[in-house]
Structure formats: C-alpha cells, structure tokens
N, C-alpha and C. Protein backbone atom coordinates (compact mmCIF):
# COMPACT_ATOMS: atom_id res chain seq x y z
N UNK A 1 23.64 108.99 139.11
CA UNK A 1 22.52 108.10 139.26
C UNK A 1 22.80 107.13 140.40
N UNK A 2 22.03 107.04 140.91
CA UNK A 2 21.95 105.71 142.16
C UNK A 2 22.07 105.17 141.91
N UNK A 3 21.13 104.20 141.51
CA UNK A 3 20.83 102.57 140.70
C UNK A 3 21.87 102.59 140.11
N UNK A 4 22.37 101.15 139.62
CA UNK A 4 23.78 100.88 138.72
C UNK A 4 23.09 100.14 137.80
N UNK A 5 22.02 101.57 136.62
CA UNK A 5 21.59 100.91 135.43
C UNK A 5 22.29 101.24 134.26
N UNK A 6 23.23 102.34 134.67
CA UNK A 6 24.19 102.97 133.67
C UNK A 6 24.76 101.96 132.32
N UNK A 7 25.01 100.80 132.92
CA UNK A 7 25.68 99.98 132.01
C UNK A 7 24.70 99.23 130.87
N UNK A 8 23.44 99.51 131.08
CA UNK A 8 22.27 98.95 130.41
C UNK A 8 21.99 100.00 129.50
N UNK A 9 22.14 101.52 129.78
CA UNK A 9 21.50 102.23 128.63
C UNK A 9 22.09 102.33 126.84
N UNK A 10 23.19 101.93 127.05
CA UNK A 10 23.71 101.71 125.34
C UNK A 10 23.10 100.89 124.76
N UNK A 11 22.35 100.07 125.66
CA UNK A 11 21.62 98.75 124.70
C UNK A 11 20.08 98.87 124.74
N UNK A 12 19.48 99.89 125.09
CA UNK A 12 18.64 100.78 124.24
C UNK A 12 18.62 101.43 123.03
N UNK A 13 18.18 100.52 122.47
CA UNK A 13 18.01 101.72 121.05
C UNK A 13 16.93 102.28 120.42
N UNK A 14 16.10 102.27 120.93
CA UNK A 14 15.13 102.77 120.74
C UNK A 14 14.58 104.86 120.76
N UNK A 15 13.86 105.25 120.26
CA UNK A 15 14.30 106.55 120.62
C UNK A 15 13.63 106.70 121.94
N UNK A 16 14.55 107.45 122.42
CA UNK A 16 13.91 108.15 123.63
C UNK A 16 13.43 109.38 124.53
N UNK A 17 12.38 110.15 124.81
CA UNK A 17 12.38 111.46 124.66
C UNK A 17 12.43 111.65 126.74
N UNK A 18 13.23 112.41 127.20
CA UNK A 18 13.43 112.49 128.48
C UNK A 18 13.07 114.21 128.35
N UNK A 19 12.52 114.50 129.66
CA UNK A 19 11.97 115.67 129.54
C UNK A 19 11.94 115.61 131.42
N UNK A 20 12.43 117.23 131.37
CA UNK A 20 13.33 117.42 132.96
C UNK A 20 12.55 118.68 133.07
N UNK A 21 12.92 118.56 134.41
CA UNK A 21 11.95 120.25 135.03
C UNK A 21 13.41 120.83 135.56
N UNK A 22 13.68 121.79 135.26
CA UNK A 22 15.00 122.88 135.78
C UNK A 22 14.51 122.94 136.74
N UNK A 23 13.42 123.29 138.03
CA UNK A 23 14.02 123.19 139.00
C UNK A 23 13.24 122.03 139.82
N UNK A 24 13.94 120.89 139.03
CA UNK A 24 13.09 119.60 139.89
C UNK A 24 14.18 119.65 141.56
N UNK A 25 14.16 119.17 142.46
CA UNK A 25 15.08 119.26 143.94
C UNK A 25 15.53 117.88 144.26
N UNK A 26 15.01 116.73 143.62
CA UNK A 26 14.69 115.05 143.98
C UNK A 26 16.40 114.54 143.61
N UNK A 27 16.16 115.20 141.73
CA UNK A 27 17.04 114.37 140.90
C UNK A 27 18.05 115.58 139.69
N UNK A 28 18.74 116.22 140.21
CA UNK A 28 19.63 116.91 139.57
C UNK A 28 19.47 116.49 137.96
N UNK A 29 19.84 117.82 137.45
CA UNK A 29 19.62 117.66 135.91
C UNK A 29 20.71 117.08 135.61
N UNK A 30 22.08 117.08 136.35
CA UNK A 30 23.05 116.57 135.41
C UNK A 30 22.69 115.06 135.45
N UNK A 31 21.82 114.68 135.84
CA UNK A 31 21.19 113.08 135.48
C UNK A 31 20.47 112.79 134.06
N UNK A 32 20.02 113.98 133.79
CA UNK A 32 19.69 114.06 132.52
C UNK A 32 20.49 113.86 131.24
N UNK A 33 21.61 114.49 131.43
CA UNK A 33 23.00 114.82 130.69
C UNK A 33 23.67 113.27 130.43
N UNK A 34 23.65 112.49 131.97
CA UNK A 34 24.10 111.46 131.92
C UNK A 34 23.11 110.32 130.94
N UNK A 35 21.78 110.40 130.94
CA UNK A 35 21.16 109.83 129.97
C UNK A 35 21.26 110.06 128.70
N UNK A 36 21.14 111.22 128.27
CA UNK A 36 21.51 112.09 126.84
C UNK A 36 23.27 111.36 126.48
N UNK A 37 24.10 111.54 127.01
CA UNK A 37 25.01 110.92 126.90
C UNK A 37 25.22 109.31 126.85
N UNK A 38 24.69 108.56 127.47
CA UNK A 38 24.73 107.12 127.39
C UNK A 38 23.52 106.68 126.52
N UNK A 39 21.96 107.21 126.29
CA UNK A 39 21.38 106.46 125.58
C UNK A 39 21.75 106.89 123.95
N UNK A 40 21.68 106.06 123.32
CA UNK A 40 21.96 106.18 122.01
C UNK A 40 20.94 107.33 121.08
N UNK A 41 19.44 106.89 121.49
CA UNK A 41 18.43 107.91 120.43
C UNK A 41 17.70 108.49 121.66
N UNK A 42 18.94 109.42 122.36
CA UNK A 42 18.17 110.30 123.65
C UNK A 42 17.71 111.47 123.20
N UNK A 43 16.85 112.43 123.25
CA UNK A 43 16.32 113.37 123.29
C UNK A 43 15.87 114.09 124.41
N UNK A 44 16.63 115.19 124.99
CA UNK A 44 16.35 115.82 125.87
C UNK A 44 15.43 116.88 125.55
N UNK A 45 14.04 117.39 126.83
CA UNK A 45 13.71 118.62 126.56
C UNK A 45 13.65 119.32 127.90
N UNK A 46 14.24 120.27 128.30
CA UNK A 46 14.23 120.45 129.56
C UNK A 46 13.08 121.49 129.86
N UNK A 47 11.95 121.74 131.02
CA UNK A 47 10.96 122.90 130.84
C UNK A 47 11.24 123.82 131.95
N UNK A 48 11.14 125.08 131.79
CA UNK A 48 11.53 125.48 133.08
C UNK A 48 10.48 125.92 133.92
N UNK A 49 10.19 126.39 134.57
CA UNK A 49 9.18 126.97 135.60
C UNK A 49 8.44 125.44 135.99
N UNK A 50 9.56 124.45 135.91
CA UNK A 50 8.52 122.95 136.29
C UNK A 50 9.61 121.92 137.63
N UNK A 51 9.48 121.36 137.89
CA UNK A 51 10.20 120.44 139.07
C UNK A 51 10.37 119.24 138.70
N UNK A 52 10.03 118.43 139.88
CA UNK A 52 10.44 116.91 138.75
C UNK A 52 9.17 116.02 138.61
N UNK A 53 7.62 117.21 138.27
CA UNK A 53 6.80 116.00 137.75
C UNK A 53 6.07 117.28 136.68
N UNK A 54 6.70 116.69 135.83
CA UNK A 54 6.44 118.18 134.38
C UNK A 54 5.17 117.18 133.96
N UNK A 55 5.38 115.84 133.65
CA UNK A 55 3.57 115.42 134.25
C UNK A 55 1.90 116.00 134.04
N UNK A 56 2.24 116.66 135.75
CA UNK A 56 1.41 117.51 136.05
C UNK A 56 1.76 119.03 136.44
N UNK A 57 3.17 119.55 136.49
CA UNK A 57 3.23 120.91 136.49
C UNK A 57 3.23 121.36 135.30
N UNK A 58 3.29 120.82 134.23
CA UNK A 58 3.39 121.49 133.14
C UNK A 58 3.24 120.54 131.69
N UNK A 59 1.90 120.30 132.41
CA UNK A 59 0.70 118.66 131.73
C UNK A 59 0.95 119.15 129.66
N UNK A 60 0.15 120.30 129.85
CA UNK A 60 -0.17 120.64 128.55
C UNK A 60 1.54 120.84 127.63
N UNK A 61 2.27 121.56 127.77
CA UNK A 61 3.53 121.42 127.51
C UNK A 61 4.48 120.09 126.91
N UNK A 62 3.94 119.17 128.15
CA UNK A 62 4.82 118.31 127.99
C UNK A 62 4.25 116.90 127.16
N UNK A 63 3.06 117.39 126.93
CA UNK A 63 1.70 116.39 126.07
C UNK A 63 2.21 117.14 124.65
N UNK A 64 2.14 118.34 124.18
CA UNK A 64 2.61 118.71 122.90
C UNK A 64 4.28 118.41 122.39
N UNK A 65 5.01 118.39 123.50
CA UNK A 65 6.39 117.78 123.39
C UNK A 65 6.52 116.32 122.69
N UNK A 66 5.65 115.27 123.92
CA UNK A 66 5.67 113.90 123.39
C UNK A 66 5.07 114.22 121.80
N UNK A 67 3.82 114.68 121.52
CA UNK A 67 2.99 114.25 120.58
C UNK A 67 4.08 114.63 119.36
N UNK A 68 4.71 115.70 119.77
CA UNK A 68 5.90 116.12 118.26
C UNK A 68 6.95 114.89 118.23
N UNK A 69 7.51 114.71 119.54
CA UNK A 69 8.43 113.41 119.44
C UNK A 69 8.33 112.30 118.86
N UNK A 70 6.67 111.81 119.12
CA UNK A 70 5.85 110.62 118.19
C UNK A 70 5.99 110.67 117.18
N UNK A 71 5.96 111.67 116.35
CA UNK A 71 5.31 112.16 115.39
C UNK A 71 6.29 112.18 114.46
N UNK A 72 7.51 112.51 115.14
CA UNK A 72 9.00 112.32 114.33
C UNK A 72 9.75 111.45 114.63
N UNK A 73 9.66 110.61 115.46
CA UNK A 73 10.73 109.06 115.66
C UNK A 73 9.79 107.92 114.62
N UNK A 74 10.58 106.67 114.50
CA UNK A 74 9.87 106.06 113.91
C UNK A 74 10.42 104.73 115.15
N UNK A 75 9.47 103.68 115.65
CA UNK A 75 10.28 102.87 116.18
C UNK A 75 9.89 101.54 115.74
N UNK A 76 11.13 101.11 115.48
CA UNK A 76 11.17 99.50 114.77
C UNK A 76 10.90 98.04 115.06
C-alpha cells in the first residue's frame, strides 16, 4: 500500500466486506491480502473476469455480494 494507513486498520472494527477484481492493473491483489490480514472483521470476495471497478464491471454480482454481507454482519 502507498498511503501509510496500515497502522490505522486494527482499530477498525467494524465488519468489513472488500471485494477485488483479479485482474484489476491499478492496485495488485496482494493489497487485498494486506487488508484481510490487518482489518480485524475483513471479508474478502475476489470476482474474476472484473478489474479494479467491480462497481460497474460486474454491478449485478457485486450488489448481491454486499446485500448477503448486510444481511449477515450485524454492526454495533
């Protein structure tokens, strides 16, 4: 990661659902890994045939992802 926010993500606790495009070109997945690893209630979903705006390459997908994530975190 660029930014030096690394030291801030343990003090998130909240859940969090991160969702990566395998072949995004911007921001390497092992950035992902590094979030999954440092945030506490990380949830990775990675999509493939998407880049790094799953957004809009892969709108519908990633709208049924969140809505299950909602649906099962509770936040306090």
């Amino acid at each position: 990661m660029t930014a030096d926010v690394q030291s801030f993500l343990p003090t998130i606790v909240c859940p969090t659902l991160v969702i990566w495009g395998l072949q995004a070109r911007f921001v390497p997945r092992r950035h992902a890994d590094i979030l999954r690893a440092r945030l506490p209630n990380c949830y990775v979903k990675f999509c493939d045939a998407c880049g790094h705006l799953p957004q809009i390459e892969q709108q519908h997908a990633l709208n049924e992802d969140a809505a299950a994530f909602l649906a099962e975190v509770r936040c306090d």
